[in-house]
C-alpha atoms as a PDB file:
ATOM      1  CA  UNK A   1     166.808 -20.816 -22.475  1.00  0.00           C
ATOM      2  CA  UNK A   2     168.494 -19.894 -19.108  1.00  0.00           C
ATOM      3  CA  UNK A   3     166.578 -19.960 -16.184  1.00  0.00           C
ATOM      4  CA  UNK A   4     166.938 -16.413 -15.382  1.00  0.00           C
ATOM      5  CA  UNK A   5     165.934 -15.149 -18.917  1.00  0.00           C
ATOM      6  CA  UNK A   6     162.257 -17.322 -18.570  1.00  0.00           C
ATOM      7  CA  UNK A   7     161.787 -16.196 -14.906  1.00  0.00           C
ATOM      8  CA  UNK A   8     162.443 -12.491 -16.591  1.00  0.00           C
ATOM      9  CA  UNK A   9     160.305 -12.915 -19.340  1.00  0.00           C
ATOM     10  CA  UNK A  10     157.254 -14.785 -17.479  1.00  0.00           C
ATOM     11  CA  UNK A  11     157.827 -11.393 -14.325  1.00  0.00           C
ATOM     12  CA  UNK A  12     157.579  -8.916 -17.516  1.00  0.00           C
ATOM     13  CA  UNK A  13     154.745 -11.037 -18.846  1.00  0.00           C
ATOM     14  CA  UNK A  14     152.782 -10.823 -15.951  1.00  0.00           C
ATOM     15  CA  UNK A  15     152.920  -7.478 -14.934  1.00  0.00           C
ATOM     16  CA  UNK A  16     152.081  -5.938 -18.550  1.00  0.00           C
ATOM     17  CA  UNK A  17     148.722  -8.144 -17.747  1.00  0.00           C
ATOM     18  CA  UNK A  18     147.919  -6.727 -14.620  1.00  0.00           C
ATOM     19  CA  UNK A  19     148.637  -3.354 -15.717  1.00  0.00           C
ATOM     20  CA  UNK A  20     146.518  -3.825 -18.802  1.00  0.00           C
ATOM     21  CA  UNK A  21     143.015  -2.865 -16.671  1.00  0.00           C
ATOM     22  CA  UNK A  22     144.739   0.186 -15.716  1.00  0.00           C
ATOM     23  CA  UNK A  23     144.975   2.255 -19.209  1.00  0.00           C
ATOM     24  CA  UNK A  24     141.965   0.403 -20.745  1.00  0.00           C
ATOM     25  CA  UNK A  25     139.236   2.891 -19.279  1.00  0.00           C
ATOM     26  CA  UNK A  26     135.947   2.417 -19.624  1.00  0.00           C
ATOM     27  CA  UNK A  27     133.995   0.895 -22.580  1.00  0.00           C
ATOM     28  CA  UNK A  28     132.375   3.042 -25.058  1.00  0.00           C
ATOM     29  CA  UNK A  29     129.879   2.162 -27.499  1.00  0.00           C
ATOM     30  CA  UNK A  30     130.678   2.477 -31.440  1.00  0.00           C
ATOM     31  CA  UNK A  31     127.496   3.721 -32.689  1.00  0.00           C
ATOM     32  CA  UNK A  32     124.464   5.021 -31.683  1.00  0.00           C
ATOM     33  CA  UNK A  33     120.366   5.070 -32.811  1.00  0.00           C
ATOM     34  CA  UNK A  34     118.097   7.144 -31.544  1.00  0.00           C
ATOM     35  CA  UNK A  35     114.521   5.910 -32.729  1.00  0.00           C
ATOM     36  CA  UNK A  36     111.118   7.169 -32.364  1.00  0.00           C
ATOM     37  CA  UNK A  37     109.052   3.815 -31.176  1.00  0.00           C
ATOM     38  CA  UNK A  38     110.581   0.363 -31.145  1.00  0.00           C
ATOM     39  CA  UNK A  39     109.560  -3.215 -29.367  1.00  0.00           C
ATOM     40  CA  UNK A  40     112.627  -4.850 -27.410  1.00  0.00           C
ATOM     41  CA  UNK A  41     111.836  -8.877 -27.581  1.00  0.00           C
ATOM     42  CA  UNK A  42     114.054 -11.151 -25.926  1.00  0.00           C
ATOM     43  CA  UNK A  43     117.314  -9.011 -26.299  1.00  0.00           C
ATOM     44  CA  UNK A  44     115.799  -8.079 -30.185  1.00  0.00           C
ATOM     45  CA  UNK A  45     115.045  -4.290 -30.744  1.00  0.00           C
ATOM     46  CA  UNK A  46     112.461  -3.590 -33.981  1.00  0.00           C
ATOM     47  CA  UNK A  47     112.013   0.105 -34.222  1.00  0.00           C
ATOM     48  CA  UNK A  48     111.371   3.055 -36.162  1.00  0.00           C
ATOM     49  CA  UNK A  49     112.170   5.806 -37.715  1.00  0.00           C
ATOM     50  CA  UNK A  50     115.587   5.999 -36.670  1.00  0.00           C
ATOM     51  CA  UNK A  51     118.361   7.578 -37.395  1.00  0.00           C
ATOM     52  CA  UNK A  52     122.157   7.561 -36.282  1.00  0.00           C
ATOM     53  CA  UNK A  53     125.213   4.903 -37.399  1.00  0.00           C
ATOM     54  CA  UNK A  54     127.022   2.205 -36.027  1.00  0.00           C
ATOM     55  CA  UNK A  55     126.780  -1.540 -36.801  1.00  0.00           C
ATOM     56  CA  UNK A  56     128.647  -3.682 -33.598  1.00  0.00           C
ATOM     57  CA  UNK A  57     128.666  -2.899 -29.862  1.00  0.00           C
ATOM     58  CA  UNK A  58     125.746   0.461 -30.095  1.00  0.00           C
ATOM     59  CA  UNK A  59     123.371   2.427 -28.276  1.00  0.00           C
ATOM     60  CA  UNK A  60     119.852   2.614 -29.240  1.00  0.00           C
ATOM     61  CA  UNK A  61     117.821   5.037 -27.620  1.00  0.00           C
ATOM     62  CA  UNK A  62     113.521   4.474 -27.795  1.00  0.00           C
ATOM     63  CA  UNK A  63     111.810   7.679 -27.231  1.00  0.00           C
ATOM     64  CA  UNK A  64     108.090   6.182 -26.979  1.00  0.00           C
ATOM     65  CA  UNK A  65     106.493   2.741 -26.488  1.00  0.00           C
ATOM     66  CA  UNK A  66     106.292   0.214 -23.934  1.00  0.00           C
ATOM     67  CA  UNK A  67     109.823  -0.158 -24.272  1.00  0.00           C
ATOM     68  CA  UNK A  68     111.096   3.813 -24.095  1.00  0.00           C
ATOM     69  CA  UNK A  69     114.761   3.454 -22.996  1.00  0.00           C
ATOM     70  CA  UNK A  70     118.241   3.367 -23.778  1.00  0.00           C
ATOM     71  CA  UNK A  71     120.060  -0.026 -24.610  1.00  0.00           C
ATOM     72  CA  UNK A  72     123.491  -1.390 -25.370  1.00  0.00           C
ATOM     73  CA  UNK A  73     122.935  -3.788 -28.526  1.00  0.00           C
ATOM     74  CA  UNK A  74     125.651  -6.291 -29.580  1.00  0.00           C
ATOM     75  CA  UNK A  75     124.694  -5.226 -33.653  1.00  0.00           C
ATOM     76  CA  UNK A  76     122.237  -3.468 -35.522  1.00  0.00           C
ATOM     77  CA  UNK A  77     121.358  -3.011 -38.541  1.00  0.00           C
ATOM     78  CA  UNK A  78     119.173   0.145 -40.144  1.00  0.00           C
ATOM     79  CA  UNK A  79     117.976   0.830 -43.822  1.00  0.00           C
ATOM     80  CA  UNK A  80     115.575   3.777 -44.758  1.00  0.00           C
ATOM     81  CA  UNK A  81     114.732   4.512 -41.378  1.00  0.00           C
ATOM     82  CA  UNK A  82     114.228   1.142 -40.244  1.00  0.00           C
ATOM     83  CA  UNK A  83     116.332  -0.873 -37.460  1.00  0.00           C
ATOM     84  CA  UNK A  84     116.886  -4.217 -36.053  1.00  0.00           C
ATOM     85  CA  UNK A  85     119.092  -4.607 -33.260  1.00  0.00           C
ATOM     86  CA  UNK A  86     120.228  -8.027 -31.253  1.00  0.00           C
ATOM     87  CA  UNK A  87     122.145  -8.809 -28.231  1.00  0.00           C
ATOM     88  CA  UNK A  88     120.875  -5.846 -26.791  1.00  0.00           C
ATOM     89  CA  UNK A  89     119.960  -5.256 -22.825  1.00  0.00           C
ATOM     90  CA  UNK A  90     118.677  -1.528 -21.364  1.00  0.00           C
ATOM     91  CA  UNK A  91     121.558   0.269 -20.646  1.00  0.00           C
ATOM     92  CA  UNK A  92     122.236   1.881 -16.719  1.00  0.00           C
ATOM     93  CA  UNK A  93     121.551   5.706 -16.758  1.00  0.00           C
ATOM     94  CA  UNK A  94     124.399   7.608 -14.912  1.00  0.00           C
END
């Protein structure tokens, strides 16, 4: 391969990376639970009743408890009103 055509390739390469931050915007979560009482232990959220969908990369929102807040969780899981979350740390509040 000619010289040129790498040097073109690796300069087109290069700036389609650096663009790349530029249209990705800003991260929004799949899912979301909102859940009466819960207990957030070492980045694991037990709660219920719940509600809401969303299996990888969601928001769970504790109305009452200790541990009453809003968190980003990695993945959850919820069946007949019960939820387990992991991976998950409080989320900031605009």
């Amino acid at each position: 391969m000619p010289l040129i055509r790498r040097a073109t390739i690796a300069a087109l390469a290069a700036a389609a990376l650096a663009a790349s931050p530029l249209f990705a915007g800003t991260a929004h979560a799949v899912g979301t639970h909102t859940c009466f009482s819960g207990t957030v232990t070492q980045g694991h959220i037990s709660a219920n009743p719940c509600d809401g969908w969303g299996g990888a990369d969601v928001i769970v929102v504790l109305r009452f408890g200790r541990d009453a807040g809003t968190y980003r969780c990695h993945t959850a899981f919820s069946w007949n009103g019960f939820l387990g979350a992991d991976g998950c740390r409080p989320e900031a509040t605009p």
